[in-house]
N, C-alpha and C. Protein backbone atom coordinates (compact mmCIF):
# COMPACT_ATOMS: atom_id res chain seq x y z
N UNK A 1 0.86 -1.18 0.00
CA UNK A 1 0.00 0.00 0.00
C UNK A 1 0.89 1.23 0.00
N UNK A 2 0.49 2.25 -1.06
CA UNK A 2 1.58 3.28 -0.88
C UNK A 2 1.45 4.62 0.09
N UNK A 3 2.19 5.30 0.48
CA UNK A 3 2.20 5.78 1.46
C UNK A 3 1.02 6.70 1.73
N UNK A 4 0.14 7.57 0.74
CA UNK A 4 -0.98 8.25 0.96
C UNK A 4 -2.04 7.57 1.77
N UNK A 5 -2.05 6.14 0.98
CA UNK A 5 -3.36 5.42 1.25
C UNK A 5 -3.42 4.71 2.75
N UNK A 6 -1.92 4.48 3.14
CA UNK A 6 -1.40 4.40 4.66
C UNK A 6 -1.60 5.70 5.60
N UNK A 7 -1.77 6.07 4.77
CA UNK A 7 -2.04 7.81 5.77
C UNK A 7 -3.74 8.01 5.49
N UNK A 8 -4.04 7.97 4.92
CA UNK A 8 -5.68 8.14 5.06
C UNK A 8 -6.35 7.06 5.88
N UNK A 9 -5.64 5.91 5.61
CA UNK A 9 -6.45 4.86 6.55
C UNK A 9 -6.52 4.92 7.86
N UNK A 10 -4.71 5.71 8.59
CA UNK A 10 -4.30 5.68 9.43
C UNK A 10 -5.80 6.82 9.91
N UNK A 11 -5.75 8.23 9.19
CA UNK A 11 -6.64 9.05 9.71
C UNK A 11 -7.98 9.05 9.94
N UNK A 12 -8.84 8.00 8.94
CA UNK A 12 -10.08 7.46 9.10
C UNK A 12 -10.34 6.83 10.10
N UNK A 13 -9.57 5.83 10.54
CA UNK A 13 -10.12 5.03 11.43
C UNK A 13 -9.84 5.67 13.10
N UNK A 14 -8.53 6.83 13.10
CA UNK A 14 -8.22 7.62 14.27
C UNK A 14 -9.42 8.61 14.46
N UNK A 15 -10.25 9.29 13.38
CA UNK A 15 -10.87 10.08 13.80
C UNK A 15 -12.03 8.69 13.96
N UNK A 16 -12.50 8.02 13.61
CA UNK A 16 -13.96 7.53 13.43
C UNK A 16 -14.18 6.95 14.81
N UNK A 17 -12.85 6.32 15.69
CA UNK A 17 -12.94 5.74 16.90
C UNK A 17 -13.57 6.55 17.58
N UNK A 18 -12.62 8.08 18.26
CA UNK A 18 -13.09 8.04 19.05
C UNK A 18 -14.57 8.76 18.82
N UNK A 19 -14.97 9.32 17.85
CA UNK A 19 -16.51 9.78 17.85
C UNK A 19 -17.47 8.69 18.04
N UNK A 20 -17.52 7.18 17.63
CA UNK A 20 -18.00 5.82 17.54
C UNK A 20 -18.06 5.91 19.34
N UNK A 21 -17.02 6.33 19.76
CA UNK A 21 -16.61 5.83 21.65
C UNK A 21 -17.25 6.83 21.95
N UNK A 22 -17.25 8.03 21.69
CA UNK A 22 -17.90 9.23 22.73
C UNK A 22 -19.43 9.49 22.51
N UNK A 23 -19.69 8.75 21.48
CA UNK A 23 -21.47 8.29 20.99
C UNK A 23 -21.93 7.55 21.62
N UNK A 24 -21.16 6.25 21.86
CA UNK A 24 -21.83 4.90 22.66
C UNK A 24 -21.88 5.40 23.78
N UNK A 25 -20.61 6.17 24.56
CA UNK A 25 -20.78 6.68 25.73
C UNK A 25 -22.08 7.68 26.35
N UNK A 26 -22.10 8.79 25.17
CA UNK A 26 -23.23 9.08 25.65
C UNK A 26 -24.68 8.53 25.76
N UNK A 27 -24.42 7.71 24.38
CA UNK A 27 -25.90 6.74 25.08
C UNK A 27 -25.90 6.55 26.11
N UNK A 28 -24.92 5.66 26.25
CA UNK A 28 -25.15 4.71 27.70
C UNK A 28 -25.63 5.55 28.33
N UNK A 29 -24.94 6.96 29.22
CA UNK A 29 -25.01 7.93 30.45
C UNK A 29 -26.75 8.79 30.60
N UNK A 30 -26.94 8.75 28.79
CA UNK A 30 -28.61 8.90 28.89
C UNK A 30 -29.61 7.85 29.17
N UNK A 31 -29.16 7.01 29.02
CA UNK A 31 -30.11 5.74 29.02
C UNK A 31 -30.01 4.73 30.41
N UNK A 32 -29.05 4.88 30.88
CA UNK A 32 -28.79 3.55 32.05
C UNK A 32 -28.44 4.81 32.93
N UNK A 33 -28.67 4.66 34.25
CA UNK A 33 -28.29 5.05 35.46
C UNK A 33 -27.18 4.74 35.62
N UNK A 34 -26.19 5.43 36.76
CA UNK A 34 -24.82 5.16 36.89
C UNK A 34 -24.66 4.33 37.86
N UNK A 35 -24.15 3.10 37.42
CA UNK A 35 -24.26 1.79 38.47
C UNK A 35 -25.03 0.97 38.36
N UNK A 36 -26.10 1.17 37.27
CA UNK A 36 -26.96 0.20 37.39
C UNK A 36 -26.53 -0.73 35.66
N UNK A 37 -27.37 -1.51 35.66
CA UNK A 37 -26.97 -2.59 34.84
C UNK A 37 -28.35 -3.32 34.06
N UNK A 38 -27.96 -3.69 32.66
CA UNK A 38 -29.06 -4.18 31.73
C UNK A 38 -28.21 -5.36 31.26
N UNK A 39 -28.95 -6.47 31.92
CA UNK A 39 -28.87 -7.94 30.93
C UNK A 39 -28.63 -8.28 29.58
N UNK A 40 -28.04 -8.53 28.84
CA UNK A 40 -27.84 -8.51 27.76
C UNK A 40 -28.13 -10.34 27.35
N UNK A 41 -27.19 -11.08 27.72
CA UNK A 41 -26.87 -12.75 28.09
C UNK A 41 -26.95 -12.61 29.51
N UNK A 42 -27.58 -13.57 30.11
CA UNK A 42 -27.61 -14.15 31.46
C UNK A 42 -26.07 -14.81 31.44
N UNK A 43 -25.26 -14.15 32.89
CA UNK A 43 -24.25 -14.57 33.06
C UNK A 43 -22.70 -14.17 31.92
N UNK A 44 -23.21 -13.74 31.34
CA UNK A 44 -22.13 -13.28 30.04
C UNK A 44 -22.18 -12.12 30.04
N UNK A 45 -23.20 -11.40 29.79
CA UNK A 45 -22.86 -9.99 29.10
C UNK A 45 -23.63 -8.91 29.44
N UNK A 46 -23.43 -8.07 30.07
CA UNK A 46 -24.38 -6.84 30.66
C UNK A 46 -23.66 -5.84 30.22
N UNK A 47 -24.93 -4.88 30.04
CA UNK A 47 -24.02 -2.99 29.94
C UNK A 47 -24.16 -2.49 31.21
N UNK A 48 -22.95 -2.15 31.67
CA UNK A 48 -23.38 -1.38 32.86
C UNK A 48 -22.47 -0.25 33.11
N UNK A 49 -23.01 0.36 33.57
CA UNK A 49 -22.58 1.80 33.43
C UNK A 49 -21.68 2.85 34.58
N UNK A 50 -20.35 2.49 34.41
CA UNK A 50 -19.59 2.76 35.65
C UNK A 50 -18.68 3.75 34.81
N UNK A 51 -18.17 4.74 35.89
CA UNK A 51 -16.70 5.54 35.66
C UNK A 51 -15.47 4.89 36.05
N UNK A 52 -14.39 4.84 35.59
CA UNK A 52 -13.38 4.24 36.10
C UNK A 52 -12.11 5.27 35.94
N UNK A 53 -11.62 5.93 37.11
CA UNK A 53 -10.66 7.09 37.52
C UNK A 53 -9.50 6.39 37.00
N UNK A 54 -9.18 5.51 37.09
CA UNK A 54 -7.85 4.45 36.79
C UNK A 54 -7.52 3.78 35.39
N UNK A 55 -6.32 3.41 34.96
CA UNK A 55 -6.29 2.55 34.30
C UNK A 55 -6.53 1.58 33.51
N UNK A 56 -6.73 0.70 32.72
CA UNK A 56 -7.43 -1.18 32.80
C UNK A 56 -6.77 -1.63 34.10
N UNK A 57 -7.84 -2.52 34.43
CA UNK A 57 -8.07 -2.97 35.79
C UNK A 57 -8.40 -2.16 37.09
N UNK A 58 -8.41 -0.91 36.59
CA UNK A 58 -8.66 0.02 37.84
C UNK A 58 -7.23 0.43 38.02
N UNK A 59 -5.92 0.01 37.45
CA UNK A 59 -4.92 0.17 37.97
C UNK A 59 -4.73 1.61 38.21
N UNK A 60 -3.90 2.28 39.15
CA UNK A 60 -3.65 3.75 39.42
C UNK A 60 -5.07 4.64 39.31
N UNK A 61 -5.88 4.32 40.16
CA UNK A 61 -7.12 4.59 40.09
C UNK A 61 -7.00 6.47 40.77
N UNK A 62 -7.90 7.18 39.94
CA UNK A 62 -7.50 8.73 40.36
C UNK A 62 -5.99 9.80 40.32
N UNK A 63 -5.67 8.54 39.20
CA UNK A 63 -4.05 9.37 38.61
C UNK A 63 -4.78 10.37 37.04
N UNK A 64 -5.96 10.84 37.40
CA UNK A 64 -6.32 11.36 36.01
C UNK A 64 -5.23 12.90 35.05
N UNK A 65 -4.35 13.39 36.21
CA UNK A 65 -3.68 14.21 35.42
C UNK A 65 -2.21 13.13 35.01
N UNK A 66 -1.92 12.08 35.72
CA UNK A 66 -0.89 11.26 35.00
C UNK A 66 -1.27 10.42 33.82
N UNK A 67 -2.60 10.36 33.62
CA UNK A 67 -3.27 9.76 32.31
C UNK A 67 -3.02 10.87 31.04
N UNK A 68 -3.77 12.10 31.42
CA UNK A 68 -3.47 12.97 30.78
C UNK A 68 -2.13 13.68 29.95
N UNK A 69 -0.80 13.28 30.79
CA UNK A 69 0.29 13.68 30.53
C UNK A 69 0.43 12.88 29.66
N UNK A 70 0.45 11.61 30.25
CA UNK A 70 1.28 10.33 29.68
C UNK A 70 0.45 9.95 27.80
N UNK A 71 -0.59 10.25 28.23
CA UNK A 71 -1.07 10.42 27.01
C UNK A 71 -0.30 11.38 25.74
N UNK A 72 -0.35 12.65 25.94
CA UNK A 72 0.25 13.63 25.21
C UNK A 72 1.31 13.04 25.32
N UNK A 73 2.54 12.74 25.67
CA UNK A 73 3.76 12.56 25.92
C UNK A 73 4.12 11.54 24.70
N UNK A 74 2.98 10.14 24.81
CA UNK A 74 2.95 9.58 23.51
C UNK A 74 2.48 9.38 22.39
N UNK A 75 1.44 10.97 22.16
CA UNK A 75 1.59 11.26 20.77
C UNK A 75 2.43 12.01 20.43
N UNK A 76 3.53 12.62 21.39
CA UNK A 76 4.58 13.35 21.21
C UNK A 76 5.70 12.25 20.35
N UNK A 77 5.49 11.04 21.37
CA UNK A 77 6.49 10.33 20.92
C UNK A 77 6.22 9.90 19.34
N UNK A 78 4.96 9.91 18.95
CA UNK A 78 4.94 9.45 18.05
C UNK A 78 5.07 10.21 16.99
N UNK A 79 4.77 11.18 17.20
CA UNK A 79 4.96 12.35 16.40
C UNK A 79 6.51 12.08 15.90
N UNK A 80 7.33 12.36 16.78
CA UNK A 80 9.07 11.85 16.41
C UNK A 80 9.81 10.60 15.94
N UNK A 81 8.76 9.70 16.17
CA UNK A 81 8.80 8.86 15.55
C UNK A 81 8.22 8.39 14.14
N UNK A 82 7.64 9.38 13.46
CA UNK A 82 7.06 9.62 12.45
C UNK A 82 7.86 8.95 10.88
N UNK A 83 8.84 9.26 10.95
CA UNK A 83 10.00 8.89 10.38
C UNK A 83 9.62 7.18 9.92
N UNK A 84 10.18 6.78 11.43
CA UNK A 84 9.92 5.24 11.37
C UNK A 84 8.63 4.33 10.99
N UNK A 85 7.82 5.36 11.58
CA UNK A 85 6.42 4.92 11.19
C UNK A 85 5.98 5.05 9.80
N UNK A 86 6.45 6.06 9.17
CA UNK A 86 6.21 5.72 7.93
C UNK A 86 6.86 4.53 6.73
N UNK A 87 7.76 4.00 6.93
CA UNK A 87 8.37 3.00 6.61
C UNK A 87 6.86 1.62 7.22
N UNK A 88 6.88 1.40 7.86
CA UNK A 88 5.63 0.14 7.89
C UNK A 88 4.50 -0.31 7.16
N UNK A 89 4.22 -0.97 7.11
CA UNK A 89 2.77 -1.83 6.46
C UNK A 89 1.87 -1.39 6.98
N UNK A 90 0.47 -1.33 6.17
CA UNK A 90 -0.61 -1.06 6.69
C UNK A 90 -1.23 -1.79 8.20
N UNK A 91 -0.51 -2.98 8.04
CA UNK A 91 -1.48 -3.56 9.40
C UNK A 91 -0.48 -2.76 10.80
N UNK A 92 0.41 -2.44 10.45
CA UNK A 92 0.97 -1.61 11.27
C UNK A 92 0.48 0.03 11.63
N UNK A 93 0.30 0.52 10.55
CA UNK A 93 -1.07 1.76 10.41
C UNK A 93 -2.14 1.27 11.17
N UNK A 94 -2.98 0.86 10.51
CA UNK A 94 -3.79 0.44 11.47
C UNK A 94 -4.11 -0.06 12.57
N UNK A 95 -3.02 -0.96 13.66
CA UNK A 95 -2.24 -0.88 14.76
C UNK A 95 -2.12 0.63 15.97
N UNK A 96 -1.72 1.29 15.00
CA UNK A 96 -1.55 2.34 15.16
C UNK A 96 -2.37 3.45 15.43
N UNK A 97 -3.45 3.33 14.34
CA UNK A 97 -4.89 3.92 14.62
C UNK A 97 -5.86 3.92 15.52
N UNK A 98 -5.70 2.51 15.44
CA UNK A 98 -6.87 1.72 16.52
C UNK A 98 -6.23 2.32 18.06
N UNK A 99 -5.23 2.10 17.87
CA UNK A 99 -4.31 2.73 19.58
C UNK A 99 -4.64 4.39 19.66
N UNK A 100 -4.64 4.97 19.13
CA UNK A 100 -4.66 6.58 19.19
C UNK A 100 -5.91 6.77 18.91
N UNK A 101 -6.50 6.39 18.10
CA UNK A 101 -8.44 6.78 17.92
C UNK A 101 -8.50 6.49 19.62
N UNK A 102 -8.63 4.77 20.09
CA UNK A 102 -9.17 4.48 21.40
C UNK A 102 -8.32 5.51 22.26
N UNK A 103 -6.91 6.06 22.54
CA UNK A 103 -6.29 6.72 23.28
C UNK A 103 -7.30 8.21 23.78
N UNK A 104 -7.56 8.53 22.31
CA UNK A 104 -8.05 9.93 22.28
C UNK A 104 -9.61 9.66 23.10
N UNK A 105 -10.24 8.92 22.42
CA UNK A 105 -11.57 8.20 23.39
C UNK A 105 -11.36 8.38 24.58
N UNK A 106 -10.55 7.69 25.32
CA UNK A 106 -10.45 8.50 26.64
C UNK A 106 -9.99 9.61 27.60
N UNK A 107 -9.10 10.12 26.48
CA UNK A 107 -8.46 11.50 26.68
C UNK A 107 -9.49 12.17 26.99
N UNK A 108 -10.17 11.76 25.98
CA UNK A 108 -11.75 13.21 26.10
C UNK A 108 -12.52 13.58 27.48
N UNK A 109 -12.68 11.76 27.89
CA UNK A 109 -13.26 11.61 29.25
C UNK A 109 -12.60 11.74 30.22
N UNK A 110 -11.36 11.62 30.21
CA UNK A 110 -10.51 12.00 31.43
C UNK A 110 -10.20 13.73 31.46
N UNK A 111 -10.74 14.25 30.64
CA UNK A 111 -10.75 15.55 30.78
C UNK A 111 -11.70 16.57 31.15
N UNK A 112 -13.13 15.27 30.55
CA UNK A 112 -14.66 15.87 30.93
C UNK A 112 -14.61 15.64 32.47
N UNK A 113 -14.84 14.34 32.75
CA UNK A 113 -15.17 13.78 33.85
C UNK A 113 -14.61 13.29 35.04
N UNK A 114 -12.86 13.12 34.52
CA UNK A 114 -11.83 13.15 35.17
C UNK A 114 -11.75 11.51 35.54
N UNK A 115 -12.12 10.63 34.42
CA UNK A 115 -11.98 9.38 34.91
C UNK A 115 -13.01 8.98 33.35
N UNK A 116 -13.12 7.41 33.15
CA UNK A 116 -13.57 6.90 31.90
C UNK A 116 -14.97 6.38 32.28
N UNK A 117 -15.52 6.30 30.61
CA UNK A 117 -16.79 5.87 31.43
C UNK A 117 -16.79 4.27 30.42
N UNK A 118 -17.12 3.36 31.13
CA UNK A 118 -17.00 1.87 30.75
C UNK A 118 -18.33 1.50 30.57
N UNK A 119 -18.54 0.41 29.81
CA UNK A 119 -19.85 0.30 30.02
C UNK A 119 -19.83 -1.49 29.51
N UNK A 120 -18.63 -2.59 28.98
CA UNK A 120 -19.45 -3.34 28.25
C UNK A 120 -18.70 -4.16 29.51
N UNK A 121 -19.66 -5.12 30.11
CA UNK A 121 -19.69 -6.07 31.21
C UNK A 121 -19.33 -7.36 31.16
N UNK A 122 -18.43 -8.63 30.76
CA UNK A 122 -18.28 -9.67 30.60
C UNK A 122 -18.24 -10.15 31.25
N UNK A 123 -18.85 -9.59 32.71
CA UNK A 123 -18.72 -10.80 34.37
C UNK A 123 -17.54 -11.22 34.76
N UNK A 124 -16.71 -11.98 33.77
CA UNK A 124 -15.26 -12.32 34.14
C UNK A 124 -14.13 -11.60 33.58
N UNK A 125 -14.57 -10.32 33.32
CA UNK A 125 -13.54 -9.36 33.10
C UNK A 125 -13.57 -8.14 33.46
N UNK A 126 -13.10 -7.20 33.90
CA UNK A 126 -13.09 -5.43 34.31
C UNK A 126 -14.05 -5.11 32.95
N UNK A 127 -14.81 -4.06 33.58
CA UNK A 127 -15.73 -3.17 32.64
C UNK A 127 -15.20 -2.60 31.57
N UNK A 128 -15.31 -2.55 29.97
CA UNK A 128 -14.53 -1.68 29.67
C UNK A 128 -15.11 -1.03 28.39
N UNK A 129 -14.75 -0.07 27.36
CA UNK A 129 -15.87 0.75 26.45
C UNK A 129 -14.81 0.20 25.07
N UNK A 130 -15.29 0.82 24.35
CA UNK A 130 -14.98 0.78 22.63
C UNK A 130 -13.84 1.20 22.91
N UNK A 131 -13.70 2.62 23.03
CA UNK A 131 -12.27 2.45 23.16
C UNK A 131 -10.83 2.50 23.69
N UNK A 132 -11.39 1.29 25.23
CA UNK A 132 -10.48 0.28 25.52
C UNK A 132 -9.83 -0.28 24.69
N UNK A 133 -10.99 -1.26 23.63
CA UNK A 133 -10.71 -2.46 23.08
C UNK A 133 -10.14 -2.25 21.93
N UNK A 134 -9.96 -0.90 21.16
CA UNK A 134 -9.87 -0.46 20.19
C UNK A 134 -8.05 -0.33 20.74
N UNK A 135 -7.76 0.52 21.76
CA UNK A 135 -6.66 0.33 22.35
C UNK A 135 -5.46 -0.85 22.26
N UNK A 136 -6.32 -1.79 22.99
CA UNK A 136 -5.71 -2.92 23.18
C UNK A 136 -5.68 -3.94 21.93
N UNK A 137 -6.32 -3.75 20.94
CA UNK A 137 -6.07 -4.16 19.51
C UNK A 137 -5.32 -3.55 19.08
N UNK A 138 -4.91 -2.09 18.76
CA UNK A 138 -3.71 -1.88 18.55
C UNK A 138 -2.62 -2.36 19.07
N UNK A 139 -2.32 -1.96 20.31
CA UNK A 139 -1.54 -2.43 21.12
C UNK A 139 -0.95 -4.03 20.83
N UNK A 140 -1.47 -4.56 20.37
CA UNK A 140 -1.68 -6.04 20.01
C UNK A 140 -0.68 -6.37 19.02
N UNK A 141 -1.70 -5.91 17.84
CA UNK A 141 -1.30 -5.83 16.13
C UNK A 141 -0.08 -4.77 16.09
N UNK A 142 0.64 -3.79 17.28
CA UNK A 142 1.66 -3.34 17.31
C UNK A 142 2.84 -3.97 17.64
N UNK A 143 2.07 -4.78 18.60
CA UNK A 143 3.42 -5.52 19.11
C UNK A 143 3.80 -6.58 18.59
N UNK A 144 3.07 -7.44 18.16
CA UNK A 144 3.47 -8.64 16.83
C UNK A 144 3.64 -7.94 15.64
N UNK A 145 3.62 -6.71 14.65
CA UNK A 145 4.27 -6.40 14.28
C UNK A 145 6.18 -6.27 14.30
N UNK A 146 6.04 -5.69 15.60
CA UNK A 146 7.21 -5.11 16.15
C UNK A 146 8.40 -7.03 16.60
N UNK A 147 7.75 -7.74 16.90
CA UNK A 147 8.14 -8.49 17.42
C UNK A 147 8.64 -9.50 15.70
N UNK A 148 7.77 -9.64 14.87
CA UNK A 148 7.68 -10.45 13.78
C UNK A 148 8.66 -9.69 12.94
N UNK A 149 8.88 -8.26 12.92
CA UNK A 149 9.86 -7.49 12.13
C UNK A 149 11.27 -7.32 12.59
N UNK A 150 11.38 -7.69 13.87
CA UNK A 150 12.78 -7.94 14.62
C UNK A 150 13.02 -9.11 14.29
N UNK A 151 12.22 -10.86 14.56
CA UNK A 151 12.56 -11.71 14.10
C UNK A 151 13.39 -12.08 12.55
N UNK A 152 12.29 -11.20 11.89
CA UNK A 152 12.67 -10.75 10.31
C UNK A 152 14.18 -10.10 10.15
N UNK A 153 14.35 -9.30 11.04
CA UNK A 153 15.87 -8.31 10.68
C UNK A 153 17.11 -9.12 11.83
N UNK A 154 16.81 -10.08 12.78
CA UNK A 154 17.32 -10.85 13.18
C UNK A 154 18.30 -12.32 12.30
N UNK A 155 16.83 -12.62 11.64
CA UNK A 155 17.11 -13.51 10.71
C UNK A 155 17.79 -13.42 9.35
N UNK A 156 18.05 -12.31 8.81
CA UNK A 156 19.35 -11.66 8.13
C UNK A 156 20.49 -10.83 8.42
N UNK A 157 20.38 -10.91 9.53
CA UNK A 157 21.63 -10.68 10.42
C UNK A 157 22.41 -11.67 10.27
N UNK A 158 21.51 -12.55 11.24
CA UNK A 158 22.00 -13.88 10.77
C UNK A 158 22.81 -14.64 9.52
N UNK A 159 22.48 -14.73 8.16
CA UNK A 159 22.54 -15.19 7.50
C UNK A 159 23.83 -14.61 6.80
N UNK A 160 23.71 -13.08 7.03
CA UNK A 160 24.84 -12.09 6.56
C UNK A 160 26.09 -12.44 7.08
N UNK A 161 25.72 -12.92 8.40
CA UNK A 161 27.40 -13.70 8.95
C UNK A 161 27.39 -14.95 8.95
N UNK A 162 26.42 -15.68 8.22
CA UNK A 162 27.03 -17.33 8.04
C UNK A 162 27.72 -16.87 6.55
């Protein structure tokens, strides 16, 4: 894919997240009470409608101006890293997208509300919204990138000194 069409994809899907996340969100906050909960699957799947000051998992719960920093800090980084990033494959773009659309998703709320608002319930997992998951799919498809392209430049390293 040549480099324009890596850059539009990258920007479509960064802007479309988080508006997709700050839509569902406001449903939810009009429609469900805060704390309360709608059945979806018995035992599987409820929306329920919580803020979460912290992290995934709740971790560093009420660090909302260290969310805030740390956020900016790494679209800073990425910004400088721009260079490198443009050299990659689309599934790496998109990696990429999905991480900064969901990033910005909660930027928004940690700025409105000073904490996120979660809403999709799996019983055996922490509460979490669109874009969490949008997050952590990047995050994902970034790092097996990153990991599969070292193997790759490993493996002609290699070969260059046999």
């Amino acid at each position: 894919m040549n480099p324009s069409r890596k850059s539009i994809l990258f920007w479509v899907i960064a802007i479309l997240i988080p508006i997709i996340d700050q839509i569902s969100k406001y449903l939810i906050s009009i429609n469900i009470g805060y704390h309360q909960s709608i059945v979806l699957i018995n035992n599987i799947l409820e929306i329920t409608y919580v803020i979460n000051s912290g992290a995934a998992f709740s971790l560093l719960r009420g660090q909302r101006w260290f969310f805030i920093v740390a956020t900016i800090v790494v679209y800073i980084l990425i910004i400088c890293l721009r260079k490198y990033i443009a050299k990659q494959d689309a599934l790496f773009y998109l990696g990429l997208a999905l991480f900064c659309g969901g990033s910005f998703g909660n930027f928004i709320d940690r700025l409105r509300f000073g904490g996120v608002v979660d809403f999709v319930d799996l019983q055996i997992w922490p509460i979490f919204n669109v874009a969490d998951a949008c997050v952590v799919i990047g995050v994902i498809i970034i790092g097996l990138k990153l990991l599969t392209s070292e193997t790759a430049l490993n493996k002609k390293q290699t070969e260059r000194v046999k």
